[in-house]
PDB file of N, CA and C in Angstrom:
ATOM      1  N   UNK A   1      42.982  33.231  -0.276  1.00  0.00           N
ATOM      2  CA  UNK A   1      42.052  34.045  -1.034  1.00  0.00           C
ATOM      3  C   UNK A   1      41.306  33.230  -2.089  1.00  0.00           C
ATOM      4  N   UNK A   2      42.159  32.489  -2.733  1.00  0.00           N
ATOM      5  CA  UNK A   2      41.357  31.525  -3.363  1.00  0.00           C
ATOM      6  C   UNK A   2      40.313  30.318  -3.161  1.00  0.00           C
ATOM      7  N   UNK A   3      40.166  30.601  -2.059  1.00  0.00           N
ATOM      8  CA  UNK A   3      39.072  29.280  -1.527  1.00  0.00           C
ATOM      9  C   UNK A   3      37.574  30.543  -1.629  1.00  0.00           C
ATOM     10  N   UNK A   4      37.333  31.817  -2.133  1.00  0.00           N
ATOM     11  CA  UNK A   4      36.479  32.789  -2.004  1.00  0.00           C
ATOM     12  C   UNK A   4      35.980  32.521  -3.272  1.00  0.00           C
ATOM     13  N   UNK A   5      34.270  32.368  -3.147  1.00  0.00           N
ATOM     14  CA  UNK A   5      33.789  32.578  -4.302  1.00  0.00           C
ATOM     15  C   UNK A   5      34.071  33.835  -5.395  1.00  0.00           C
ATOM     16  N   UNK A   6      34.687  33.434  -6.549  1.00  0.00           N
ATOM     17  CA  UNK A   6      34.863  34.391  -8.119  1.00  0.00           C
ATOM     18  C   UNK A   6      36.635  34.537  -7.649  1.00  0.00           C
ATOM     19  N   UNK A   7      36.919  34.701  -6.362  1.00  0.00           N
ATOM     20  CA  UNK A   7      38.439  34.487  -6.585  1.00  0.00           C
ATOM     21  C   UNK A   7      39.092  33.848  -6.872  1.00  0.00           C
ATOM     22  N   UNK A   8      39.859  34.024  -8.588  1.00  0.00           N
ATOM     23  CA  UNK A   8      40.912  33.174  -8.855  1.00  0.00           C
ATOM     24  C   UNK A   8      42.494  33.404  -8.554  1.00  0.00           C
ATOM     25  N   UNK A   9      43.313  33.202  -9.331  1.00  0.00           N
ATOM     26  CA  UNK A   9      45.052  33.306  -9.005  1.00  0.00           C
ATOM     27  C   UNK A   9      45.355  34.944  -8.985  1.00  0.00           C
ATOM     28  N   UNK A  10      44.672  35.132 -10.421  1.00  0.00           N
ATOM     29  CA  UNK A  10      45.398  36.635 -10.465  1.00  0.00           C
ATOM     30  C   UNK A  10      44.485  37.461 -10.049  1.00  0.00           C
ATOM     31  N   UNK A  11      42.739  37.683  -9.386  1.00  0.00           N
ATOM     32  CA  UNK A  11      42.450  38.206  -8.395  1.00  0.00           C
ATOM     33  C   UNK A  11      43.034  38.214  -7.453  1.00  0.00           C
ATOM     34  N   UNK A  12      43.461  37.265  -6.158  1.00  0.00           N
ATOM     35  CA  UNK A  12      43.856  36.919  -5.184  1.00  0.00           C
ATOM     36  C   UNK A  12      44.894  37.802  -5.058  1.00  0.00           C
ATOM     37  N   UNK A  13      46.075  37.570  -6.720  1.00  0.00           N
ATOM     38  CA  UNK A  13      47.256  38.615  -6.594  1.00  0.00           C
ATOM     39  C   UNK A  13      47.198  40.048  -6.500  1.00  0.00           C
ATOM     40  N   UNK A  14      45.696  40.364  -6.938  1.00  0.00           N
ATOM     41  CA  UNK A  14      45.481  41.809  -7.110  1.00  0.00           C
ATOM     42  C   UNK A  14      45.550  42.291  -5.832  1.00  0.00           C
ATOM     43  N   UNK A  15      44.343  41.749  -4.808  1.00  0.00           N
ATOM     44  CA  UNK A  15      43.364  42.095  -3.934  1.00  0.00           C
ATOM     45  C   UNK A  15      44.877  41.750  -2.509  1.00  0.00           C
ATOM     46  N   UNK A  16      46.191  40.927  -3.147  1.00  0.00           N
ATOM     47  CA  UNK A  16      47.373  41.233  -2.053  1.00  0.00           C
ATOM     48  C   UNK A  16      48.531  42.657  -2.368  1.00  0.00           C
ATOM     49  N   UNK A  17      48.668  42.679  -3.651  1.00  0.00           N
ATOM     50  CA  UNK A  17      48.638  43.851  -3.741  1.00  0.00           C
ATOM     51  C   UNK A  17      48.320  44.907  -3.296  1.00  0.00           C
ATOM     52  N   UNK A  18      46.358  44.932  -3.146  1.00  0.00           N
ATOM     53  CA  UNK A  18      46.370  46.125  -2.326  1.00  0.00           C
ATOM     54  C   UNK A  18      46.338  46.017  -0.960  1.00  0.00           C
ATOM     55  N   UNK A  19      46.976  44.901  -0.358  1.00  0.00           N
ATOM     56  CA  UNK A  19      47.402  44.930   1.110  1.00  0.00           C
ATOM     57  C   UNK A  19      46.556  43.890   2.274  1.00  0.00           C
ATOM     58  N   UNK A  20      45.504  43.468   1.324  1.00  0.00           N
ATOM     59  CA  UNK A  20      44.605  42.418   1.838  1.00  0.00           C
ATOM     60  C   UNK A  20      45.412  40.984   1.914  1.00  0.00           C
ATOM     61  N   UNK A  21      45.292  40.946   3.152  1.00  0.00           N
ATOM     62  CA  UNK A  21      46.479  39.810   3.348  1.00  0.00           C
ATOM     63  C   UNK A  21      46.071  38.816   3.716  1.00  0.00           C
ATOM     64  N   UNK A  22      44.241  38.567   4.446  1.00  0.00           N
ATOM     65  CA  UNK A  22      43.600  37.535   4.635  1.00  0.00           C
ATOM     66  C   UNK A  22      41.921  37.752   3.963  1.00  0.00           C
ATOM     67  N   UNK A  23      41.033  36.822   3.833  1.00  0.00           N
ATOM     68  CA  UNK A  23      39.625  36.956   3.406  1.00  0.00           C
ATOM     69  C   UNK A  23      38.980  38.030   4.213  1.00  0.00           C
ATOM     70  N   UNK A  24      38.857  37.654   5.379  1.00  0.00           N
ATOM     71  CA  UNK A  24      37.908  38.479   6.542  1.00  0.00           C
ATOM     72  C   UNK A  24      38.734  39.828   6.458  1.00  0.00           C
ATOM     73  N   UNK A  25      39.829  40.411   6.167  1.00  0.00           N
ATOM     74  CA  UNK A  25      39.771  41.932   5.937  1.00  0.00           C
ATOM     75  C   UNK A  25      38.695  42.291   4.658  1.00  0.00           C
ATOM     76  N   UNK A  26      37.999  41.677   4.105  1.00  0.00           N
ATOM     77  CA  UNK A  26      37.334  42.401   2.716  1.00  0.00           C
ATOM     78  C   UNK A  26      35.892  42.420   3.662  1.00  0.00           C
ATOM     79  N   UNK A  27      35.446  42.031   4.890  1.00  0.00           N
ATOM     80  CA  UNK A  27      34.047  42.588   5.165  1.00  0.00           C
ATOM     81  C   UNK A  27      34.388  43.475   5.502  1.00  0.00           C
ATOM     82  N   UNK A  28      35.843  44.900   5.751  1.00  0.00           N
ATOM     83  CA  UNK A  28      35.317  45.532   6.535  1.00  0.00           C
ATOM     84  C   UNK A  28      36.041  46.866   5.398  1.00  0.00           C
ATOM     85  N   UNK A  29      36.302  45.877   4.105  1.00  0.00           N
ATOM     86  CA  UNK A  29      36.555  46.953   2.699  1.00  0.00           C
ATOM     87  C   UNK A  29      35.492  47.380   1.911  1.00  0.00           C
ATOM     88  N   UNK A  30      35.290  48.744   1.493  1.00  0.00           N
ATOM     89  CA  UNK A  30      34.193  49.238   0.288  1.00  0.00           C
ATOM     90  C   UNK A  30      34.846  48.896  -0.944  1.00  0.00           C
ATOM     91  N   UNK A  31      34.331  47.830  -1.611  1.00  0.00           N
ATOM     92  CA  UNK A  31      34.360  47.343  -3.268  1.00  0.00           C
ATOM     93  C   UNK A  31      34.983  48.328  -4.604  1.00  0.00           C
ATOM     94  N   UNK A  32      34.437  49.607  -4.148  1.00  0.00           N
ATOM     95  CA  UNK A  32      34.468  50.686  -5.021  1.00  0.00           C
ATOM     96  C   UNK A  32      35.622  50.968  -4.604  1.00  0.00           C
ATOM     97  N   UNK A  33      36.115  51.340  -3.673  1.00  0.00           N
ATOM     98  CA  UNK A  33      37.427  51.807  -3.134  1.00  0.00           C
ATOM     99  C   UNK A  33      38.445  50.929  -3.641  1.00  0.00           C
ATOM    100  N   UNK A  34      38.164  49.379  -3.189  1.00  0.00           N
ATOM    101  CA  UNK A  34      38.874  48.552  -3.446  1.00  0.00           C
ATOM    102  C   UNK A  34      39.236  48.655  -5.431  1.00  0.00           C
ATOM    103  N   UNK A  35      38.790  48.958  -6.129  1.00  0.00           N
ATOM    104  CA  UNK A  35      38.318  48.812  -7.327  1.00  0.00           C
ATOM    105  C   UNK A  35      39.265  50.168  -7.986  1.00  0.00           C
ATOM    106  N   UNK A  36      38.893  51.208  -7.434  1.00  0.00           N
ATOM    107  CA  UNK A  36      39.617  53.276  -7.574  1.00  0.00           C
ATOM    108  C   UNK A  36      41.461  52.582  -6.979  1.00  0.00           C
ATOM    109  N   UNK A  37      41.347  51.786  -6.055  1.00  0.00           N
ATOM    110  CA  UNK A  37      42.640  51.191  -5.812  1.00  0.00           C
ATOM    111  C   UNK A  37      43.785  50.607  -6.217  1.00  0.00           C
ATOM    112  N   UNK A  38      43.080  49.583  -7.096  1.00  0.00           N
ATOM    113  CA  UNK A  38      43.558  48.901  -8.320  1.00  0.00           C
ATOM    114  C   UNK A  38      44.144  49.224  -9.113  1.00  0.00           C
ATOM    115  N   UNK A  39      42.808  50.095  -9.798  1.00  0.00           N
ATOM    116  CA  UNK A  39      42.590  50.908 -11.059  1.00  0.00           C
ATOM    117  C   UNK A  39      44.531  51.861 -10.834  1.00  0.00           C
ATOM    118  N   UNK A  40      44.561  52.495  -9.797  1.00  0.00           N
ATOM    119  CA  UNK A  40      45.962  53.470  -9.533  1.00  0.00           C
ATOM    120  C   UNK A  40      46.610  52.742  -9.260  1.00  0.00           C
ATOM    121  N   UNK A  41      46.682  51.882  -8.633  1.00  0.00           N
ATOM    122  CA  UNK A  41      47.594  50.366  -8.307  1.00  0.00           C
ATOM    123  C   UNK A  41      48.869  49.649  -9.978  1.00  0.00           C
ATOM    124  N   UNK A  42      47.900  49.834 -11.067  1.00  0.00           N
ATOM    125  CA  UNK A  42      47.965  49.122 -12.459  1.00  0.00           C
ATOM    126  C   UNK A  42      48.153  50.495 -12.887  1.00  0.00           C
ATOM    127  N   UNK A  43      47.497  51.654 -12.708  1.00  0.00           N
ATOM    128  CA  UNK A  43      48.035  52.299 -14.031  1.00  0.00           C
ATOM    129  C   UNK A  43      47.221  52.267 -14.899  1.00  0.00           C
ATOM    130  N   UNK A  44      46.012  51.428 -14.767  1.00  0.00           N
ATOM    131  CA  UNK A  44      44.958  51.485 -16.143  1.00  0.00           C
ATOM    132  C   UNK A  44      43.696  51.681 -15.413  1.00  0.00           C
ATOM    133  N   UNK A  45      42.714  51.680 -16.054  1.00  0.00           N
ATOM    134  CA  UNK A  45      41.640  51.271 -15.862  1.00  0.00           C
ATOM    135  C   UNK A  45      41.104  49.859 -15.690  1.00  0.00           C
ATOM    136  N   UNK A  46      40.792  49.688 -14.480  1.00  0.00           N
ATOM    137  CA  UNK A  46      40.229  48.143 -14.506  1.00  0.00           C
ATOM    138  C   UNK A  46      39.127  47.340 -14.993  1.00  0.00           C
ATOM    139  N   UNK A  47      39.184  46.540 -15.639  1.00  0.00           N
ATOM    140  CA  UNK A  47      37.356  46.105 -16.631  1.00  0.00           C
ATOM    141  C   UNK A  47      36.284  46.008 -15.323  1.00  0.00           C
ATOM    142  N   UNK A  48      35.225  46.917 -15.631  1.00  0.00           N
ATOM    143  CA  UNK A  48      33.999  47.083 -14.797  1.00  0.00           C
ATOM    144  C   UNK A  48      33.770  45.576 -13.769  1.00  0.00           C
ATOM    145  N   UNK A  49      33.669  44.221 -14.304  1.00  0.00           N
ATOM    146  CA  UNK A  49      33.713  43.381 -13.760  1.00  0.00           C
ATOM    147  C   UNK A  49      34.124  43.129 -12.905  1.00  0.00           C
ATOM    148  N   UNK A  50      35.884  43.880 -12.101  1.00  0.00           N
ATOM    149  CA  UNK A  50      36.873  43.481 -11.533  1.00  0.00           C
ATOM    150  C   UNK A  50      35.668  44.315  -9.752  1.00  0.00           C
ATOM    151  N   UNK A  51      35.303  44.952  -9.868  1.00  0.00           N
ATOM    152  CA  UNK A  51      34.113  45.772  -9.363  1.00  0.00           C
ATOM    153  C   UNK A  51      33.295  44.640  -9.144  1.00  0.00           C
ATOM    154  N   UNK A  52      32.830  44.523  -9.354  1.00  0.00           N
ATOM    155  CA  UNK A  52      31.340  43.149  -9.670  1.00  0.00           C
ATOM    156  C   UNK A  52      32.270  42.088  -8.793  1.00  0.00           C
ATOM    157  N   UNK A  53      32.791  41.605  -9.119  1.00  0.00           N
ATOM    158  CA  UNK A  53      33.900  40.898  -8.216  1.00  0.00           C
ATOM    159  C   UNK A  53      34.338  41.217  -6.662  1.00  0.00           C
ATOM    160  N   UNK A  54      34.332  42.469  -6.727  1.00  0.00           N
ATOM    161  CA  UNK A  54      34.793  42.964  -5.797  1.00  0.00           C
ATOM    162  C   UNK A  54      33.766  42.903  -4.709  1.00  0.00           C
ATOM    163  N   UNK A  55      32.810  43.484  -5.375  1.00  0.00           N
ATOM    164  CA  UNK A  55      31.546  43.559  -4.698  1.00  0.00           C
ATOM    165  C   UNK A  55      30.849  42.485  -3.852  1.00  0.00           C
ATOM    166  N   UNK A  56      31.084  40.578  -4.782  1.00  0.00           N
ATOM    167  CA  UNK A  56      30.453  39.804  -4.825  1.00  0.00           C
ATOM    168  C   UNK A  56      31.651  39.392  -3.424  1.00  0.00           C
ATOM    169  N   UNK A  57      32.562  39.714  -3.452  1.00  0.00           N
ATOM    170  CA  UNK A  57      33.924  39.146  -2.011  1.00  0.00           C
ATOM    171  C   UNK A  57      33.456  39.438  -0.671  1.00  0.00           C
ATOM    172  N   UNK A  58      33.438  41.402  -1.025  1.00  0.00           N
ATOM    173  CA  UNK A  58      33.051  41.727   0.272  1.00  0.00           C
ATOM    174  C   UNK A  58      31.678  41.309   0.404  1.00  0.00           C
ATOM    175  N   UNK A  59      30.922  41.227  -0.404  1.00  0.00           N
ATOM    176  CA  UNK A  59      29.164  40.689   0.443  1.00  0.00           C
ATOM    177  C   UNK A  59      29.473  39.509   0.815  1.00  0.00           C
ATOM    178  N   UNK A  60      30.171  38.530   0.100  1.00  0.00           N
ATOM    179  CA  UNK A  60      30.492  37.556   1.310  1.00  0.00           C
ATOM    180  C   UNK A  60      30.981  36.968   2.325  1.00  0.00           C
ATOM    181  N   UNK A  61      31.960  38.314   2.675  1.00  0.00           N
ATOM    182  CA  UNK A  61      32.895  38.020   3.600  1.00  0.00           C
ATOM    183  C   UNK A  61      31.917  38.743   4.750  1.00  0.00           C
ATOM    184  N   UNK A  62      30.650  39.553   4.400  1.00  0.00           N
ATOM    185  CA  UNK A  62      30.112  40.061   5.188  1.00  0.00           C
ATOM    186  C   UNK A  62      28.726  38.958   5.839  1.00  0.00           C
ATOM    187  N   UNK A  63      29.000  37.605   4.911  1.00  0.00           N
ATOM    188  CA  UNK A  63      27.913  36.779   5.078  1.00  0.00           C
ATOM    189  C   UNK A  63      26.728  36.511   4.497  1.00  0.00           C
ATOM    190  N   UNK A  64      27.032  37.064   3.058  1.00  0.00           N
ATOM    191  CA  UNK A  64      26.021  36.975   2.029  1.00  0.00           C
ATOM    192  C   UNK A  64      26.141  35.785   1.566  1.00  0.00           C
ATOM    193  N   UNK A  65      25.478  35.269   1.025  1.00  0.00           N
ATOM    194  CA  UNK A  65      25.623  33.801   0.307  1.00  0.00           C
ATOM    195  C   UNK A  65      26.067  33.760  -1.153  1.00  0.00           C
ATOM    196  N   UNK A  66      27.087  33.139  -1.566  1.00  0.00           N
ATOM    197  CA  UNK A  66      27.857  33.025  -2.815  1.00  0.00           C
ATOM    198  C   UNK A  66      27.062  33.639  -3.702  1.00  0.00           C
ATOM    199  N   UNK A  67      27.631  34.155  -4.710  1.00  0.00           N
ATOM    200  CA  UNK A  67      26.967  34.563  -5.978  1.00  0.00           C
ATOM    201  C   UNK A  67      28.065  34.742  -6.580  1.00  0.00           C
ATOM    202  N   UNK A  68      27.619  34.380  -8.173  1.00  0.00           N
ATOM    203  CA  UNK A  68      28.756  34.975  -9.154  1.00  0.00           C
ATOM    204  C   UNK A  68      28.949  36.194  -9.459  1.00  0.00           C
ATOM    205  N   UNK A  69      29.885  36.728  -9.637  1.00  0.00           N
ATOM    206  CA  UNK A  69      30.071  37.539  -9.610  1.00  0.00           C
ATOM    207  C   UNK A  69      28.878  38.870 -10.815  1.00  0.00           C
ATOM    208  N   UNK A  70      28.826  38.184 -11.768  1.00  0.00           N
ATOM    209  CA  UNK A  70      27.830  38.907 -12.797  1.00  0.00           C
ATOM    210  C   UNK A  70      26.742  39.179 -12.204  1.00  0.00           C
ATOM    211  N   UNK A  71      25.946  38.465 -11.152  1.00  0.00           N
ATOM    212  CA  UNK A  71      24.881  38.986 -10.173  1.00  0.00           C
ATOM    213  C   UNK A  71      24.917  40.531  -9.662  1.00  0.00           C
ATOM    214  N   UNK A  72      26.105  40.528  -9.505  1.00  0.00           N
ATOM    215  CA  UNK A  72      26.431  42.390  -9.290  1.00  0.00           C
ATOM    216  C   UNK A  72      26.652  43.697 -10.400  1.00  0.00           C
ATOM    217  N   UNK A  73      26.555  42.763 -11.620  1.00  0.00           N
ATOM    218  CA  UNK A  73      26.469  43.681 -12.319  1.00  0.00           C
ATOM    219  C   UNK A  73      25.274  45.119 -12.528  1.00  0.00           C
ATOM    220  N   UNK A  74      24.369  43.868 -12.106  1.00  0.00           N
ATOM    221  CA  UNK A  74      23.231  45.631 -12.141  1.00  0.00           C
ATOM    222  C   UNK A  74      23.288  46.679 -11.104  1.00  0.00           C
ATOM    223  N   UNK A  75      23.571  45.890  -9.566  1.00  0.00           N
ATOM    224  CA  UNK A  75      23.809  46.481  -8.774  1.00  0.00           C
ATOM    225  C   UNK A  75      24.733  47.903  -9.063  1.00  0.00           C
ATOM    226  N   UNK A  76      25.869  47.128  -9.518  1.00  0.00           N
ATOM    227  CA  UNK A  76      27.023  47.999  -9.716  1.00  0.00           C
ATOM    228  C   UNK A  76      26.848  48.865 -10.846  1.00  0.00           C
ATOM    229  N   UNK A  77      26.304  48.785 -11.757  1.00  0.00           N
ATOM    230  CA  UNK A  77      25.700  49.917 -12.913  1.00  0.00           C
ATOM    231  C   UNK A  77      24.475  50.971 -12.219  1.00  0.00           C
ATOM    232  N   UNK A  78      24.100  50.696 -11.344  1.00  0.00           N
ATOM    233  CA  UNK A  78      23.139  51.306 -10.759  1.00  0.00           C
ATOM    234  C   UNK A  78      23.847  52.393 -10.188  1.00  0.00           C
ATOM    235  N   UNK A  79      24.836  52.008  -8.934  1.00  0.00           N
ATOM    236  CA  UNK A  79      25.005  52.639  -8.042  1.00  0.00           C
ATOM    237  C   UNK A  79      26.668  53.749  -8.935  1.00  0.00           C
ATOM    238  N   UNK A  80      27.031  52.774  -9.840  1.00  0.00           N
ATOM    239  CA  UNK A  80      28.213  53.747  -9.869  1.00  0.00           C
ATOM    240  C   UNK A  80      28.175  54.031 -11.346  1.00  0.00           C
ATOM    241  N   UNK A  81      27.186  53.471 -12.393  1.00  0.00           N
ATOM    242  CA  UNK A  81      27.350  54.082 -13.472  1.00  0.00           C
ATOM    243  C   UNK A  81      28.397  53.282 -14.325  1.00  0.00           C
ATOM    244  N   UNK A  82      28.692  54.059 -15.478  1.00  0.00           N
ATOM    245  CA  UNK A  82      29.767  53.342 -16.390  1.00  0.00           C
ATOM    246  C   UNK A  82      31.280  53.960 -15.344  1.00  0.00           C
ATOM    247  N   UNK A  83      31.957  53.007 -15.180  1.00  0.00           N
ATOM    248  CA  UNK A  83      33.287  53.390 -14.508  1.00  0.00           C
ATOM    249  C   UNK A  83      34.461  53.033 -14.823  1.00  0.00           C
TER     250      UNK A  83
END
């Protein structure tokens, strides 16, 4: 998981947590889901970013070309608001 652009140690640990056990399962995960997952996974609320992140995995596991993760921030304020 860590060879994925914006994935570091304790992403990687999150995103096995929720059952993602190789890269190529996240093209065929929704970000947001992945994210509402977490969020009940922890018990807290997850910082908006972890989203943005999420977002920036699956677009590339779907064959988007790297981006940091903050590139998704507008996206992700757009489509889902403060979350």
């Amino acid at each position: 998981m860590e060879d994925l652009p914006n994935i570091g140690p304790a992403m990687a640990a999150d995103l096995r947590a929720l059952g993602i056990a190789h890269p190529r399962e996240l093209a065929h995960r929704d970000a947001f889901v992945l994210y509402q997952a977490l969020c009940a996974h922890s018990g807290k609320r997850q910082d908006p970013c972890v989203l943005d992140t999420f977002m920036a995995a699956t677009d590339f596991m779907r064959g988007a070309a790297p981006a940091p993760w903050w590139a998704y921030t507008a996206q992700r304020k757009l489509l889902y608001g403060s979350v």
